[in-house]
Protein backbone atom coordinates (compact mmCIF):
# COMPACT_ATOMS: atom_id res chain seq x y z
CA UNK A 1 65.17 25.52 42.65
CA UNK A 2 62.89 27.22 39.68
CA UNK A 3 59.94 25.04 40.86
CA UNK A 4 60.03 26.02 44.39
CA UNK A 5 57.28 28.43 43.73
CA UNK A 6 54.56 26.47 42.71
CA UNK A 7 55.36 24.50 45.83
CA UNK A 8 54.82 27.45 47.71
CA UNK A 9 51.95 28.93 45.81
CA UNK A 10 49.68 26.73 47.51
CA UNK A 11 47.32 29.00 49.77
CA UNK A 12 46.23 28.01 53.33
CA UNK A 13 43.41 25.65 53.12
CA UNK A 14 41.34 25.37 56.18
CA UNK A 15 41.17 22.44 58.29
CA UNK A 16 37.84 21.51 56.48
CA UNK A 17 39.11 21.09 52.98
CA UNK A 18 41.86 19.75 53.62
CA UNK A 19 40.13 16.61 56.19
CA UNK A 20 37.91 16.73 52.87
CA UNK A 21 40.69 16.51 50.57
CA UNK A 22 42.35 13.43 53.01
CA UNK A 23 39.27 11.40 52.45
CA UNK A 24 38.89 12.23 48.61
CA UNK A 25 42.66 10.39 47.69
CA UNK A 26 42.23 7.78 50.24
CA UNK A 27 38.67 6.77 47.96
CA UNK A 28 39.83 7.83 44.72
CA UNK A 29 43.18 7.52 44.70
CA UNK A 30 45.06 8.96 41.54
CA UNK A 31 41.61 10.29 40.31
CA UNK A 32 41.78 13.45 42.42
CA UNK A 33 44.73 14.76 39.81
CA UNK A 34 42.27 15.45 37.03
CA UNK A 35 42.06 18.76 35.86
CA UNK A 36 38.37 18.79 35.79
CA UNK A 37 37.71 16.99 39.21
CA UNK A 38 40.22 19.93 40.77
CA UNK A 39 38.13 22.43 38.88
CA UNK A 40 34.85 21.35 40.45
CA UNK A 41 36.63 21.10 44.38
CA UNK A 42 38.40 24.38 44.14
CA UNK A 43 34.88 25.88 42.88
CA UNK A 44 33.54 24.55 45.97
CA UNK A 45 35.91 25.67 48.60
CA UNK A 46 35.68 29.29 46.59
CA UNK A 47 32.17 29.07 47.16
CA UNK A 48 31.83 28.04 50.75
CA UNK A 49 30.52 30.39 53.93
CA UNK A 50 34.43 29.25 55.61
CA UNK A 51 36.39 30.99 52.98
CA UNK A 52 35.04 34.43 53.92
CA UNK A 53 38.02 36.85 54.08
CA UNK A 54 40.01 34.64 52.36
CA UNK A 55 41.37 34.37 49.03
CA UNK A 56 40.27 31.96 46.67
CA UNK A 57 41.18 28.62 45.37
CA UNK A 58 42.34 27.71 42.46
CA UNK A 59 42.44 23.94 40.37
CA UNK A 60 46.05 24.15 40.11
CA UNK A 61 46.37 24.76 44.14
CA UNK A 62 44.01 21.91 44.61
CA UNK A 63 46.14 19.72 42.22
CA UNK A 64 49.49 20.10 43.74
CA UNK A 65 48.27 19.67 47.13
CA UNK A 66 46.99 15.55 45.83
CA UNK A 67 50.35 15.57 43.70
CA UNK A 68 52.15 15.90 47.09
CA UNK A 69 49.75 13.90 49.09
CA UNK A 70 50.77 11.28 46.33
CA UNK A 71 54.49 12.00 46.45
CA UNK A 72 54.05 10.98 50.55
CA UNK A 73 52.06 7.84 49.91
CA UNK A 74 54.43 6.52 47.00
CA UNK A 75 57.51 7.59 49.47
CA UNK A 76 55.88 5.46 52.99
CA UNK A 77 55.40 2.49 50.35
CA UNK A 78 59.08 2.82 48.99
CA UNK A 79 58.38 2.19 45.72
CA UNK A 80 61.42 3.30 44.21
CA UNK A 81 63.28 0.12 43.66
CA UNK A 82 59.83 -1.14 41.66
CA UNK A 83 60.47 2.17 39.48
CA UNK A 84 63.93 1.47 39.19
CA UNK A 85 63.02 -2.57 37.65
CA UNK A 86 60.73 -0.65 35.39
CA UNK A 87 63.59 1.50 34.44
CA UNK A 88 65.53 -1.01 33.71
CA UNK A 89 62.54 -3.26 31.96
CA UNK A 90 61.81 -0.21 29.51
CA UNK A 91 65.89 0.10 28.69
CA UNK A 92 65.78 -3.27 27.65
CA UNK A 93 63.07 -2.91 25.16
CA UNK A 94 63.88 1.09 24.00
CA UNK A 95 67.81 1.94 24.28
CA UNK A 96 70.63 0.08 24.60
CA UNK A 97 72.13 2.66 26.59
CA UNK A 98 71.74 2.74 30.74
CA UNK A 99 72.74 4.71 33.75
CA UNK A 100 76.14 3.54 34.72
CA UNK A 101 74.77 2.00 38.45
CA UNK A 102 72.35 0.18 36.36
CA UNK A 103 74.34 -1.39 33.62
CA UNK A 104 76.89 -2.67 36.54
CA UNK A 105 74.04 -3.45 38.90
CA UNK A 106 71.46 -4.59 36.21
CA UNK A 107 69.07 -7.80 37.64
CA UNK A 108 70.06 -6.49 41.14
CA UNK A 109 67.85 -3.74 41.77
CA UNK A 110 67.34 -4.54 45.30
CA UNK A 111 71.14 -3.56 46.62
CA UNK A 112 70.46 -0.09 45.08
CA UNK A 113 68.35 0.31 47.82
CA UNK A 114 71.63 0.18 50.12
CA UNK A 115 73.89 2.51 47.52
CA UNK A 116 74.54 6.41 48.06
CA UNK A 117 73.69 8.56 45.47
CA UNK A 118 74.36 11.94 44.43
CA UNK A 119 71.87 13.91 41.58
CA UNK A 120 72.65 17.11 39.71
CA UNK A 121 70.41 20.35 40.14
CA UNK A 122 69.20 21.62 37.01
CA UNK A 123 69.64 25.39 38.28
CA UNK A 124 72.93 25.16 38.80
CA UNK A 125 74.53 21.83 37.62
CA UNK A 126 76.33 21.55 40.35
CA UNK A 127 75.79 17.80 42.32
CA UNK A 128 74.10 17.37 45.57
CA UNK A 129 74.27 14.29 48.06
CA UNK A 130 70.60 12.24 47.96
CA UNK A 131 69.04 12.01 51.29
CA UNK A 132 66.15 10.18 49.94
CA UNK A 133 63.76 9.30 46.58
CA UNK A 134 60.51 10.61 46.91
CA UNK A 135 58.21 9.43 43.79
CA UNK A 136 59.03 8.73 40.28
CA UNK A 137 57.42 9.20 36.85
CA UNK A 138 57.92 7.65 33.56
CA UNK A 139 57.89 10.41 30.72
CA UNK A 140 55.55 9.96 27.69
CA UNK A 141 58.86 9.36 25.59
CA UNK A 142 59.55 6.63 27.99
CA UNK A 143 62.26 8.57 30.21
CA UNK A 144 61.97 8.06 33.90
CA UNK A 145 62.36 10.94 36.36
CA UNK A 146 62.48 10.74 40.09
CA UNK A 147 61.88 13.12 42.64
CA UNK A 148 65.10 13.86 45.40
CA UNK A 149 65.21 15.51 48.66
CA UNK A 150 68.67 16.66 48.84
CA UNK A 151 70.66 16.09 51.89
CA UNK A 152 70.73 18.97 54.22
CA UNK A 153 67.48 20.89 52.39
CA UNK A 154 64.17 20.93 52.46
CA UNK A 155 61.12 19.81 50.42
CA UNK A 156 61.26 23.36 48.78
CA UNK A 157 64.21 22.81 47.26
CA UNK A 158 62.91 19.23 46.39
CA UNK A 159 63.57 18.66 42.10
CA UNK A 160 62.66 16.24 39.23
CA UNK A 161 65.64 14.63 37.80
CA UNK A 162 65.94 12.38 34.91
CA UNK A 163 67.80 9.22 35.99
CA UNK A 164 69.66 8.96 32.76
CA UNK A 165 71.54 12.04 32.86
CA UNK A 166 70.78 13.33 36.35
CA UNK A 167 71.39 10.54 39.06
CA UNK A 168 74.66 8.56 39.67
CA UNK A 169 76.70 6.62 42.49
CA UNK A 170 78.03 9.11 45.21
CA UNK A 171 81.66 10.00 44.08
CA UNK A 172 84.26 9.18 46.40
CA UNK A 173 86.66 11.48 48.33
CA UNK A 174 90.19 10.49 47.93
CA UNK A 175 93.20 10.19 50.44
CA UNK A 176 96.32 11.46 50.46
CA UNK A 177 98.02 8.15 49.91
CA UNK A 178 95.48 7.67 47.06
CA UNK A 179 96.41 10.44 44.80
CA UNK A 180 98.34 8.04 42.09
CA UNK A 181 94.65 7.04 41.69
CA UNK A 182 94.20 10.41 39.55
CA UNK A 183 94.66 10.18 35.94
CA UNK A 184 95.07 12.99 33.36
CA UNK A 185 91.80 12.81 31.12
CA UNK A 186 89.67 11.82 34.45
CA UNK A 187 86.13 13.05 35.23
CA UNK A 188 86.32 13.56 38.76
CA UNK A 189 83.89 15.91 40.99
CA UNK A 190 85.64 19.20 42.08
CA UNK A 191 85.10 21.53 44.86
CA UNK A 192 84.02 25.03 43.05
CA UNK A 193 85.36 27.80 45.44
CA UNK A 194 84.23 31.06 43.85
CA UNK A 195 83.48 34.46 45.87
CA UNK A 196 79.89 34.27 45.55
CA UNK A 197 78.84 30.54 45.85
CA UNK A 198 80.83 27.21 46.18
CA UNK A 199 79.71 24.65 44.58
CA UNK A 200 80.51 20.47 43.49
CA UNK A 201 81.04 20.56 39.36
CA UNK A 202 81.79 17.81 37.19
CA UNK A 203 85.47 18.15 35.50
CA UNK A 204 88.50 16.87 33.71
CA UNK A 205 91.87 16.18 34.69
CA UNK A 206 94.24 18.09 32.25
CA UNK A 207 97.18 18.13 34.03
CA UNK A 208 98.86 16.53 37.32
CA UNK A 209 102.18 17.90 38.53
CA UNK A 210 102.53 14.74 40.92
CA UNK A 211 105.51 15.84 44.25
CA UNK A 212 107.13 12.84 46.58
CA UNK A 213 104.85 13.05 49.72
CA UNK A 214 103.89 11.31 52.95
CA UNK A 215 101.08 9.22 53.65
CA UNK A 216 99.32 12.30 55.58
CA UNK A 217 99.42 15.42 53.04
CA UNK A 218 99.36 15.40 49.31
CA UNK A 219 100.97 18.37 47.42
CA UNK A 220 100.16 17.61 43.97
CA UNK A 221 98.71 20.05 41.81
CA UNK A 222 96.07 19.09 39.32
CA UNK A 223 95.16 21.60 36.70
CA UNK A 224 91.06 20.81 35.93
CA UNK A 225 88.75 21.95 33.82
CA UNK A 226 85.50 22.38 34.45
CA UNK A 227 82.74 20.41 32.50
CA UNK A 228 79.94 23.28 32.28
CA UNK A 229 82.04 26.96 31.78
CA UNK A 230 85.32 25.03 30.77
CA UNK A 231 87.22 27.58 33.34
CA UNK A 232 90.87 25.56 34.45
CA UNK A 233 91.96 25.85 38.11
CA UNK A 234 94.63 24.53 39.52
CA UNK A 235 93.34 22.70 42.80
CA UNK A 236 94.52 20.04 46.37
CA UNK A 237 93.59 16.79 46.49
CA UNK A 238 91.00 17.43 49.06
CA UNK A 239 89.28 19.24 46.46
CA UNK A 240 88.90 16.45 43.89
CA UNK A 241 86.00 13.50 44.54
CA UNK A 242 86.89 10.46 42.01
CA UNK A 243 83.78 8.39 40.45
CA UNK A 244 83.57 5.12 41.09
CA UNK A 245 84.93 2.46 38.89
């Protein structure tokens, strides 16, 4: 993901500063993110007889080591679903447009807690399974993004998504005996099997060439078209993932 590397900019603080650094955000809390405060530490820990043969510290290394320390804290106290209400609270006074689980779900916010979810990577639009929310943050233009650990990855590949356009209920995969639930002009989810990567892509139905099968195996064809290169494929059943109504 295109942010990985400031995640993995940070350099190896010693045990010191970082005990030091524990201490600071359990007194100060949020405080410990401003610029100048970070300034002053990393000046410090530049500046100190342990850092000897070691490179030195910078504010923005110092700052994205309390981001993440916050990202932990706001994960251990779930606060998600409390984002999620304020999501919902700011909708109702800015837009009159929602994310589809919340304008079906809206006053409910606690049984999202107990949905699946799937969010869409920004560097490569392709849609992964959430394993978990980590933090959230409402934009100054009122927008809220939440952090996701993808399932199967690790905190590198961690991303900030906007919940608007970027988070939705998991799409469902479809059996055999379910494939008169395909419609042309559907968005479904398709499996993307190219040489180089393979990938889950939003796309349209264009064309269904339905054959008289068993309850076991499906040998329809349906022609899609893919949402972000518009490429049409011709694909199985078992490719396709339907949303949910």
């Amino acid at each position: 993901m295109d942010d990985k590397d400031s995640w993995d900019s940070l350099s190896e603080f010693t045990l010191a500063e970082i005990l030091e650094m524990e201490n600071m955000y359990k007194e100060l809390g949020e405080e410990t993110l401003d610029k100048e405060f970070c300034q002053k530490l990393a000046s410090n820990f530049s500046c100190s007889s342990n850092r000897m043969g070691k490179s030195a510290v910078t504010w923005e290394q110092v700052q994205i080591w309390f981001q993440e320390k916050q990202m932990e804290t706001q994960s251990k106290q779930s606060l998600l679903p409390m984002a999620l209400q304020l999501f919902v609270d700011l909708s109702d006074a800015n837009s009159t447009k929602q994310p589809e689980f919340l304008q079906r779900r809206k006053g409910t916010v606690e049984d999202l807690k107990d949905l699946s979810f799937e969010a869409r990577s920004f560097k490569d639009y392709a849609w992964y399974d959430v394993e978990s929310f980590l933090a959230y943050r409402v934009l100054s233009t009122g927008e809220l993004e939440v952090r996701v650990r993808y399932a199967g990855f690790g905190k590198e590949e961690d991303e900030w998504v906007n919940v608007v356009k970027e988070v939705r209920e998991r799409s469902i995969p479809l059996e055999p005996s379910e494939c008169g639930m395909v419609e042309i002009g559907d968005l479904v989810l398709c499996y993307l099997d190219r040489e180089n990567y393979q990938l889950y892509c939003d796309a349209r139905v264009v064309d269904i060439q339905r054959q008289s099968h068993d309850s076991k195996i499906c040998t329809c064809i349906f022609e899609v078209c893919f949402d972000h290169d518009y490429s049409k494929e011709n694909v199985s059943l078992e490719r396709i993932c339907r949303r949910p109504k």
